[in-house]
Protein backbone atom coordinates (compact mmCIF):
# COMPACT_ATOMS: atom_id res chain seq x y z
CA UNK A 1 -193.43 52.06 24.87
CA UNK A 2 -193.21 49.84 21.96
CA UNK A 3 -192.12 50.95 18.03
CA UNK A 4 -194.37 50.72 14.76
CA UNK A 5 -192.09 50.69 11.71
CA UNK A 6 -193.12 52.97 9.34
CA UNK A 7 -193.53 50.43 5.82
CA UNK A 8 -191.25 51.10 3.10
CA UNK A 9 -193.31 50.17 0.45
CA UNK A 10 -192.70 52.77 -2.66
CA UNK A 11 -189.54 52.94 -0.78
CA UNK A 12 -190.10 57.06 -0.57
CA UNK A 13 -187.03 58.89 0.41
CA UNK A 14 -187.82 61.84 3.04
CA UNK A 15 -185.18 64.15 3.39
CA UNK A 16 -184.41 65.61 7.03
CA UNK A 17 -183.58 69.49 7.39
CA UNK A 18 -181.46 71.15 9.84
CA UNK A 19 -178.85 68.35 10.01
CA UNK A 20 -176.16 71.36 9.96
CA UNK A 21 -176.57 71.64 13.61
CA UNK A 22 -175.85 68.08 14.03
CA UNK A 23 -172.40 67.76 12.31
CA UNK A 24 -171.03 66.38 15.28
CA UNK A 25 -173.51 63.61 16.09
CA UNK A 26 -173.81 62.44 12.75
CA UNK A 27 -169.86 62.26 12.22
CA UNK A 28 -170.05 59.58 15.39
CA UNK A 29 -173.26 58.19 15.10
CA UNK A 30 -171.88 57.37 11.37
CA UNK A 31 -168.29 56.07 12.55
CA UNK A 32 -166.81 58.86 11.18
CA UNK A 33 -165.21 59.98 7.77
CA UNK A 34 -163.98 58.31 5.05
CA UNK A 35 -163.08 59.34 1.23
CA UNK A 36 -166.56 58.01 0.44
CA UNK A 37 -168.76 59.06 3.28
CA UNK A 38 -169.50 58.11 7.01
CA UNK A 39 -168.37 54.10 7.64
CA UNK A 40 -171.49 53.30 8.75
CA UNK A 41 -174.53 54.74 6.95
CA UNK A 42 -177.44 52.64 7.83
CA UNK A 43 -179.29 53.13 11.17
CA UNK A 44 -182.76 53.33 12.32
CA UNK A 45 -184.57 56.62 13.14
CA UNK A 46 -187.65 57.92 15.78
CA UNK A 47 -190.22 60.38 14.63
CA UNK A 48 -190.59 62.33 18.08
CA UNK A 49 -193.72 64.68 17.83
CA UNK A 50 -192.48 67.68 19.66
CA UNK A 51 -195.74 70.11 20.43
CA UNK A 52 -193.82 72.40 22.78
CA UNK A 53 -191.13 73.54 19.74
CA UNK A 54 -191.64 77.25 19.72
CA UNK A 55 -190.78 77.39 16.12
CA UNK A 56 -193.44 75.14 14.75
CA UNK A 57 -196.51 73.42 17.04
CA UNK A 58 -196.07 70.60 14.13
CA UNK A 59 -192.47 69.45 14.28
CA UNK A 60 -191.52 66.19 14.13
CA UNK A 61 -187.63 65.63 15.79
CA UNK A 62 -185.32 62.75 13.68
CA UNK A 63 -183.54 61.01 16.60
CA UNK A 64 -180.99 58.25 14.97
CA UNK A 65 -180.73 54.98 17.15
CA UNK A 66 -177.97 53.41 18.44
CA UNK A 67 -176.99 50.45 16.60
CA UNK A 68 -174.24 49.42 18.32
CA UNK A 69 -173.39 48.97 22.34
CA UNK A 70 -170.60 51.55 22.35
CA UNK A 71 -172.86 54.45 20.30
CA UNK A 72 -175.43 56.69 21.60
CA UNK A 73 -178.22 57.66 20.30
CA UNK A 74 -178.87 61.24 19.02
CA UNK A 75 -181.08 63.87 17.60
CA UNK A 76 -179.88 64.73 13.89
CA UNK A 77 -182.74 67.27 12.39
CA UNK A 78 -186.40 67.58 11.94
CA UNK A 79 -188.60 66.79 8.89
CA UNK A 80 -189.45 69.54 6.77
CA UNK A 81 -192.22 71.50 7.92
CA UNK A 82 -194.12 70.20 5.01
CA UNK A 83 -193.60 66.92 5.62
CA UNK A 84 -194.12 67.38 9.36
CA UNK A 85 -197.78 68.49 8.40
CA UNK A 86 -198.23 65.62 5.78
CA UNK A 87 -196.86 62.76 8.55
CA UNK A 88 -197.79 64.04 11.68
CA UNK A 89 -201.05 62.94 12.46
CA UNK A 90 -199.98 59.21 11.84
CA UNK A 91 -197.42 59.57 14.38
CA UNK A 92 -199.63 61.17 16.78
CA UNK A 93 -202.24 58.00 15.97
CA UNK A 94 -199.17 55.56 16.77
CA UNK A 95 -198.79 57.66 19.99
CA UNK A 96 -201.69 57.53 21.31
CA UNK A 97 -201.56 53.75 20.91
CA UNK A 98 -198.14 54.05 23.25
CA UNK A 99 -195.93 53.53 20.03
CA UNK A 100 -192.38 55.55 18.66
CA UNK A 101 -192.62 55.46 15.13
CA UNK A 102 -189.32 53.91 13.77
CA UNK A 103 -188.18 54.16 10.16
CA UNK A 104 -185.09 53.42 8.18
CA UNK A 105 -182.36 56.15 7.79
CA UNK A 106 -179.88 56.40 6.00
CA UNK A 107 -176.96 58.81 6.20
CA UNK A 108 -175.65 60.55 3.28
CA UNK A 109 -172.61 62.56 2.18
CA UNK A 110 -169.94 62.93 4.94
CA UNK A 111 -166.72 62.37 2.82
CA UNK A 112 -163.09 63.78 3.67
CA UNK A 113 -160.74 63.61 1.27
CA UNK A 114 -158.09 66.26 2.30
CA UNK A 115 -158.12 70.34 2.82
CA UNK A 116 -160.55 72.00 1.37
CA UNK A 117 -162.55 68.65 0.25
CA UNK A 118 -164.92 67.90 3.35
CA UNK A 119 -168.95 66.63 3.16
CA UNK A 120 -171.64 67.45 4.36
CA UNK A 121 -173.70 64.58 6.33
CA UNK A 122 -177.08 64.38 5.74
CA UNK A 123 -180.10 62.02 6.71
CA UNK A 124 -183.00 60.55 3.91
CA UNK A 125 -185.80 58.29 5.77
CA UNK A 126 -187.18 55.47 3.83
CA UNK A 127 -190.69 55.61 4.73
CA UNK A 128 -193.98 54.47 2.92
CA UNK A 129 -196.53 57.30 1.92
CA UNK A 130 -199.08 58.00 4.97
CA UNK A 131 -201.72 56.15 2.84
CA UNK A 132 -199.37 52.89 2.89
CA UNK A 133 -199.24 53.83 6.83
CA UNK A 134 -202.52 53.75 6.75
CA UNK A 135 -203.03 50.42 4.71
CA UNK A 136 -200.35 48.35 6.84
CA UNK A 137 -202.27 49.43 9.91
CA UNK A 138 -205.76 48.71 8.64
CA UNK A 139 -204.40 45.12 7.98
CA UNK A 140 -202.30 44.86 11.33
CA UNK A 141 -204.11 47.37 13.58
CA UNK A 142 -201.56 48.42 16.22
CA UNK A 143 -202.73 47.39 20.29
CA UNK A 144 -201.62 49.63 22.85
CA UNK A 145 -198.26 48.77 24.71
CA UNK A 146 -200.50 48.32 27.92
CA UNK A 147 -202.52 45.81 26.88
């Protein structure tokens, strides 16, 4: 399967929910804590339609690459169910073409500065609106991985 990179033109930040499950991942997907936030906060994400969630037929699952040879890669959250509604049928156009859709993440938060003084991480995607999707695709059409 090959990747289509969501554009980031109007750089639009999409927040993920349900990273509270995902403490764990994030802390060593980001390289863990600092006073500041995670050491490493930039990574690249997959929009995973998942049909079979029993929760919502829509959701879309945030899994963060690895970017290094040592990391693996992990599920960190879902986009809202707004969002999943609003972005889902461009993913599911990608798919049927044999392509992941990839955008930028960044994480967010994840400071520890003592007792009592402990972040958070969180996850915003840097994606382009569906109808930039739509125009970067109308210019570059995307060709199945198979062909």
């Amino acid at each position: 399967m090959g990747a289509y990179l969501f554009p980031p033109v109007g750089r639009k930040r999409v927040d993920v929910v349900g990273e509270s499950h995902y403490q764990g991942t994030l802390q060593r997907i980001g390289g863990g804590r600092t006073t500041d936030g995670t050491r490493d906060p930039d990574h690249m994400a997959a929009l995973l339609p998942e049909p079979t969630n029993p929760y919502d037929p829509n959701a879309v699952r945030v899994v963060i690459l690895a970017s290094h040879a040592a990391q693996k890669s992990g599920k960190v959250g879902y986009l809202s169910r707004e969002n999943a509604v609003t972005y889902r049928p461009i993913i599911d156009r990608l798919a049927a073409y044999g392509k992941v859709t990839v955008c930028r993440a960044s994480l967010k938060g994840g400071w520890d500065r003592g007792p009592g003084d402990r972040g958070s991480i969180g996850v915003d995607l840097h994606m382009g609106t569906v109808a930039d999707c739509e125009a970067e695709m109308a210019k570059d059409p995307p060709k199945a991985s198979w062909e």
